[in-house]
Protein backbone atom coordinates (compact mmCIF):
# COMPACT_ATOMS: atom_id res chain seq x y z
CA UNK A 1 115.52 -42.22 -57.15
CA UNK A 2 118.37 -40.99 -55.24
CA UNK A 3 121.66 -40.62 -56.60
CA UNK A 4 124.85 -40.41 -54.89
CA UNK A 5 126.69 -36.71 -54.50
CA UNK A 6 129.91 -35.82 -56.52
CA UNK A 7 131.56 -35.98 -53.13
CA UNK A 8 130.69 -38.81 -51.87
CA UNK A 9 131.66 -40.79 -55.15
CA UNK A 10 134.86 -38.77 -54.87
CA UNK A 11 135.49 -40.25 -51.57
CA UNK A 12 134.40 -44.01 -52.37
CA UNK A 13 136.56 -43.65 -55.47
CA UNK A 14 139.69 -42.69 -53.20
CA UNK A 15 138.85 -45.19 -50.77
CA UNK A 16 139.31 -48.01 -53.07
CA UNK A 17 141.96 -46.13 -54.94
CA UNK A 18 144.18 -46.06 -51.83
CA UNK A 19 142.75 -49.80 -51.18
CA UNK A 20 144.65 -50.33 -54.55
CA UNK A 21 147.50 -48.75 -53.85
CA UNK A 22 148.26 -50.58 -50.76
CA UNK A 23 147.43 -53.44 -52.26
CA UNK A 24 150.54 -53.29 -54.98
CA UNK A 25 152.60 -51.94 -52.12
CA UNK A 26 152.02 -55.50 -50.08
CA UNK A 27 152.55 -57.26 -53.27
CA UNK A 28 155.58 -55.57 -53.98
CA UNK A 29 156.94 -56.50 -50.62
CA UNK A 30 155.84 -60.45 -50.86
CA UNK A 31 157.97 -60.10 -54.53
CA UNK A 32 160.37 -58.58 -53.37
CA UNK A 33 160.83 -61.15 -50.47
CA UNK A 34 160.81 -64.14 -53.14
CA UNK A 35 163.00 -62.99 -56.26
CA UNK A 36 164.98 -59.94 -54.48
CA UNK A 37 164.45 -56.59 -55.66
CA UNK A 38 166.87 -56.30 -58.54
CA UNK A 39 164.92 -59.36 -60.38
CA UNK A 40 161.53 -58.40 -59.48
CA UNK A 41 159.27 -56.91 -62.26
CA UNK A 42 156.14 -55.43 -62.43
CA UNK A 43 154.45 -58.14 -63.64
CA UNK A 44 155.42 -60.00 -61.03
CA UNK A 45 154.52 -57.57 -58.73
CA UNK A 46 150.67 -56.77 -60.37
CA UNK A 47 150.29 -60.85 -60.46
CA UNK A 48 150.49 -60.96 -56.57
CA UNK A 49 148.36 -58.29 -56.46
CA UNK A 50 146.01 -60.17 -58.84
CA UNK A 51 145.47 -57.05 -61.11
CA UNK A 52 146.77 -56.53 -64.68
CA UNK A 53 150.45 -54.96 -65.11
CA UNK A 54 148.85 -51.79 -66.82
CA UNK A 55 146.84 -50.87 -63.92
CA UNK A 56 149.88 -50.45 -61.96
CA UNK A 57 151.16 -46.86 -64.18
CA UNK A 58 147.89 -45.50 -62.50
CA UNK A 59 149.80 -45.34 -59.19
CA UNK A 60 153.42 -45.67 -59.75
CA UNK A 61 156.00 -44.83 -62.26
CA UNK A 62 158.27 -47.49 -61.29
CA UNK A 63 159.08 -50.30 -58.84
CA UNK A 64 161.27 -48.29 -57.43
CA UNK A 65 159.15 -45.39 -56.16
CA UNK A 66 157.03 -48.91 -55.19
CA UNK A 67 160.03 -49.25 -52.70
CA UNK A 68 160.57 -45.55 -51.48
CA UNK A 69 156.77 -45.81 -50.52
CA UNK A 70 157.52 -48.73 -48.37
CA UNK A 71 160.38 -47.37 -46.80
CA UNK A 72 158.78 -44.47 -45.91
CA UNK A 73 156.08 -46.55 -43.98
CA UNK A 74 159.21 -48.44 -42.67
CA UNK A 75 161.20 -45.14 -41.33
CA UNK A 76 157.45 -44.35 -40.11
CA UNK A 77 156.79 -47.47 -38.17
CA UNK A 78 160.04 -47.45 -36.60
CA UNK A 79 159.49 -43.86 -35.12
CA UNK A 80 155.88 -44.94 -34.11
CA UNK A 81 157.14 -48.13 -31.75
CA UNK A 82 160.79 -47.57 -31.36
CA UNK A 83 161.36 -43.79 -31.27
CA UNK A 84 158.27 -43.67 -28.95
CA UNK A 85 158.00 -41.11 -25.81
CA UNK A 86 160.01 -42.65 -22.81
CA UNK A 87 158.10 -44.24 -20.29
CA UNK A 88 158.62 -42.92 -16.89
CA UNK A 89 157.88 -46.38 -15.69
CA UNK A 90 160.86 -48.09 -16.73
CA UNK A 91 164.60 -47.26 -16.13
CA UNK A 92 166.52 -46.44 -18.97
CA UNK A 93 167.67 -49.98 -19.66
CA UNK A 94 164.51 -51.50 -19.44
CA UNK A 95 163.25 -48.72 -22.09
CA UNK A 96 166.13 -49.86 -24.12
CA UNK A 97 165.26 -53.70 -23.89
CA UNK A 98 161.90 -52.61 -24.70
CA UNK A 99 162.57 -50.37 -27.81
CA UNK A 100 165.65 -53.50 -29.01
CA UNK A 101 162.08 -55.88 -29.05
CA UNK A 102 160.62 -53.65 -30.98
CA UNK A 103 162.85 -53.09 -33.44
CA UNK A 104 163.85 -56.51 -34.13
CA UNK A 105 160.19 -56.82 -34.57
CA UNK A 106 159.54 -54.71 -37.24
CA UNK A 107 162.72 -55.44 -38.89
CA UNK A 108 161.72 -59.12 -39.56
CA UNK A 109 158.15 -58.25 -40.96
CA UNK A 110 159.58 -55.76 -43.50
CA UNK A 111 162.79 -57.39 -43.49
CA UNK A 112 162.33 -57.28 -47.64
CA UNK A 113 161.64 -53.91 -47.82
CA UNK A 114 164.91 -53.24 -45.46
CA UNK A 115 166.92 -55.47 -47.17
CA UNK A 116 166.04 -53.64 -50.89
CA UNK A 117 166.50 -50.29 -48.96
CA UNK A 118 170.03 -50.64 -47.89
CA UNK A 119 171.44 -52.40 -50.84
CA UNK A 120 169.64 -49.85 -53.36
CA UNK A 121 171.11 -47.63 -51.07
CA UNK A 122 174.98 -48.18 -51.93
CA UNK A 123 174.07 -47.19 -55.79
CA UNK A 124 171.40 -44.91 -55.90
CA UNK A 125 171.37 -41.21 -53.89
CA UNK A 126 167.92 -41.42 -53.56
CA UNK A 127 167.51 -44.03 -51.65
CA UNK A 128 171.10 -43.15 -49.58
CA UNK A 129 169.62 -40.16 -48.13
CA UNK A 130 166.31 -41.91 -47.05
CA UNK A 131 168.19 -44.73 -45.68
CA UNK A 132 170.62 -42.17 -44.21
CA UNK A 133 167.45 -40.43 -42.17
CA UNK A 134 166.48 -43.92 -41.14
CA UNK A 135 170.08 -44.36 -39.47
CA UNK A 136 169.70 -40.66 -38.28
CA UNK A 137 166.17 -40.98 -36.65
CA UNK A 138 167.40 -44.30 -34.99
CA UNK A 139 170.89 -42.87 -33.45
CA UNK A 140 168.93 -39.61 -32.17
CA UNK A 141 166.82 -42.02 -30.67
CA UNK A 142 169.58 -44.52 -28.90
CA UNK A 143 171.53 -41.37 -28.09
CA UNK A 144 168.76 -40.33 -25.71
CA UNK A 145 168.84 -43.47 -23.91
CA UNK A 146 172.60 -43.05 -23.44
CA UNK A 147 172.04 -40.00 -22.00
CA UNK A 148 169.56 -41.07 -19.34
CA UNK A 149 171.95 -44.04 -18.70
CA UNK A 150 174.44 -41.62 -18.01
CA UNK A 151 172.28 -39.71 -15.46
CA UNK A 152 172.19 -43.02 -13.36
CA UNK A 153 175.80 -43.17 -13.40
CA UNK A 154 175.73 -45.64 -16.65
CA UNK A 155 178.60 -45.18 -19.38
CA UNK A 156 180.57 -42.58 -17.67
CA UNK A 157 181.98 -39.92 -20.68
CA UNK A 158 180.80 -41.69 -23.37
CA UNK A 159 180.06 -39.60 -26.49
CA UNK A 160 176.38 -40.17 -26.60
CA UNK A 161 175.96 -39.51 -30.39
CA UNK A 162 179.28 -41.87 -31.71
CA UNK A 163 178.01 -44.63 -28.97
CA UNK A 164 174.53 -44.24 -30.82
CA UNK A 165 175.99 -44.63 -34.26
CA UNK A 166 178.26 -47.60 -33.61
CA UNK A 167 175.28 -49.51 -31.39
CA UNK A 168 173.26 -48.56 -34.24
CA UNK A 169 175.04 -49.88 -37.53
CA UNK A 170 175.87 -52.96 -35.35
CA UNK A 171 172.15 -53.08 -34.84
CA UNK A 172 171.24 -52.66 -38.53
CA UNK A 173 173.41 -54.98 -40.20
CA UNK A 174 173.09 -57.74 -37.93
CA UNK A 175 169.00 -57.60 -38.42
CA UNK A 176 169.94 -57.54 -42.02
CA UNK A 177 172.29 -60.26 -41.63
CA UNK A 178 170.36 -62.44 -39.96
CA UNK A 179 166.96 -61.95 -41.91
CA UNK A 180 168.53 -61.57 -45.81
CA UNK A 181 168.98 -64.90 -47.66
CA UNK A 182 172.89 -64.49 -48.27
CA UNK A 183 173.70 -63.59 -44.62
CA UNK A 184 175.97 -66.11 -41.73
CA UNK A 185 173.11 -68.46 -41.20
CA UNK A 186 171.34 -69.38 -44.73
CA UNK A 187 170.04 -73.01 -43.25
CA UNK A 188 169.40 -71.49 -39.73
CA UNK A 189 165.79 -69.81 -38.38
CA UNK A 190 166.71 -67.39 -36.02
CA UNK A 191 163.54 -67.19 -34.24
CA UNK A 192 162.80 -64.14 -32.19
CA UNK A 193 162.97 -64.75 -28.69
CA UNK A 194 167.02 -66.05 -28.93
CA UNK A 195 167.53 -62.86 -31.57
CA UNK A 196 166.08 -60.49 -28.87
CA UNK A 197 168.00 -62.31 -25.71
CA UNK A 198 171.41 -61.82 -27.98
CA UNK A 199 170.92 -58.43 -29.14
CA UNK A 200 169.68 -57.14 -25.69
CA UNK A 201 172.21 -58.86 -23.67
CA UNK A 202 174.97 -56.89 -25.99
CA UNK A 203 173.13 -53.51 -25.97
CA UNK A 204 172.06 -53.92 -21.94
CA UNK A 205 176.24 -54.51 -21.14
CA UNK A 206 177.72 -52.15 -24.06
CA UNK A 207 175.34 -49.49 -22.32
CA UNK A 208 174.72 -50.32 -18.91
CA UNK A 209 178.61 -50.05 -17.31
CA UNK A 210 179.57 -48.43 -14.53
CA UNK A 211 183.09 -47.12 -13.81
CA UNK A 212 184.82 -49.20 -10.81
CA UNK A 213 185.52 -47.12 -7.71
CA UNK A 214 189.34 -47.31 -6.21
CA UNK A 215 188.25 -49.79 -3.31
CA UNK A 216 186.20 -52.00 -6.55
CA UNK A 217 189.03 -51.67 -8.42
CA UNK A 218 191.70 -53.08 -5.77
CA UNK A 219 189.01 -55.70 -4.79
CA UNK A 220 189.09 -56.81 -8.24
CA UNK A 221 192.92 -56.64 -8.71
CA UNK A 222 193.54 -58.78 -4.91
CA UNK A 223 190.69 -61.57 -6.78
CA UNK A 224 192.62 -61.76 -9.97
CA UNK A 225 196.08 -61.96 -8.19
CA UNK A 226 194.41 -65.12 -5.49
CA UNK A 227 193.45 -66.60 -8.93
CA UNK A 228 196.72 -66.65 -9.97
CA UNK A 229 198.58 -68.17 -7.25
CA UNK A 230 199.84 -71.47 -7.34
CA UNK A 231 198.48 -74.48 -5.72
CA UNK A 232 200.43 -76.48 -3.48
């Protein structure tokens, strides 16, 4: 009779360990996305994972290293489909529109996991300097766009990095506005494609301006001045 190697039960055992793991990590998120994360408990988390609350100490200490775990694979995702080498094939605005989609995106999957993040984030340190490397990774990110805005004559002397950061916490709390239960629209669905169309349209025209040129400018002064005459 053959029996199976030391290894190889080594590896089957860490395959369904990490099967496991994940597991309470995707429960955590659905609880978290039902009670909040200040009123979820373990148990409630272990129950949508459909295992007993004791076998959860064999891979976390707490729920809340449950939620650094997740927001880890969050800051990862984002730098995976957002923060993603620039494709040569699109202009600079269309590799913003592109990386806006994505983010929205990703945002409104984990939206739970965000929304725990950055309000665990204004009371623990922890959890400010992960969210803090989050922000970071995304303005690095925008700030290169800027940049290769501004090499086709787009936002003329803009500081790149404060453009990034502004752009960037208007970016933030507006996906967490408009995906957390307490936010503007509580009886409203904000369904992608209008959430994509508003936030691209504001990112497209807060990046993609172009200084007028003396002959523009005194073409647009002579329009507003005929506009302003009176009839008669």
């Amino acid at each position: 009779m053959q029996t199976e190697s030391p290894p190889a039960r080594r590896k089957r055992a860490t395959h369904k360990g990490d099967a496991t793991r994940e597991a309470i990590k995707q429960a955590a998120k659905r609880t978290i996305a039902i009670d909040g994360f200040a009123a979820a408990t373990i148990a409630d988390i272990m129950a949508q994972a459909d295992r007993s609350p004791g076998a959860f100490y064999l891979y976390f200490k707490t729920k809340e290293q449950v939620l650094q775990e997740l927001l880890e694979d969050f800051r990862q995702r984002l730098k995976d489909e957002v923060n993603r080498p620039i494709s040569e094939a699109e202009g600079p605005l269309e590799n913003l529109t592109s990386r806006l989609t994505a983010f929205w995106r990703i945002y409104r999957e984990d939206w739970p996991i965000a929304t725990a993040a950055f309000q665990m984030a204004m009371i623990d340190q922890q959890f400010s300097r992960a969210w803090r490397n989050v922000r970071q990774q995304g303005i690095r990110g925008l700030s290169v766009m800027i940049q290769l805005a501004q090499k086709e004559g787009y936002s003329p002397g803009m500081d790149t990095e404060l453009a990034a950061s502004a752009l960037c916490s208007m970016l933030e709390y507006t996906c967490y506005n408009w995906t957390a239960k307490g936010g503007d629209f509580p009886d409203r669905f904000i369904d992608d494609a209008t959430a994509i169309n508003v936030l691209t349209e504001l990112f497209v025209h807060a990046v993609g301006w172009q200084s007028l040129t003396n002959a523009d400018y005194a073409a647009a002064k002579q329009t507003l001045s005929s506009r302003q005459e009176p009839v008669g």
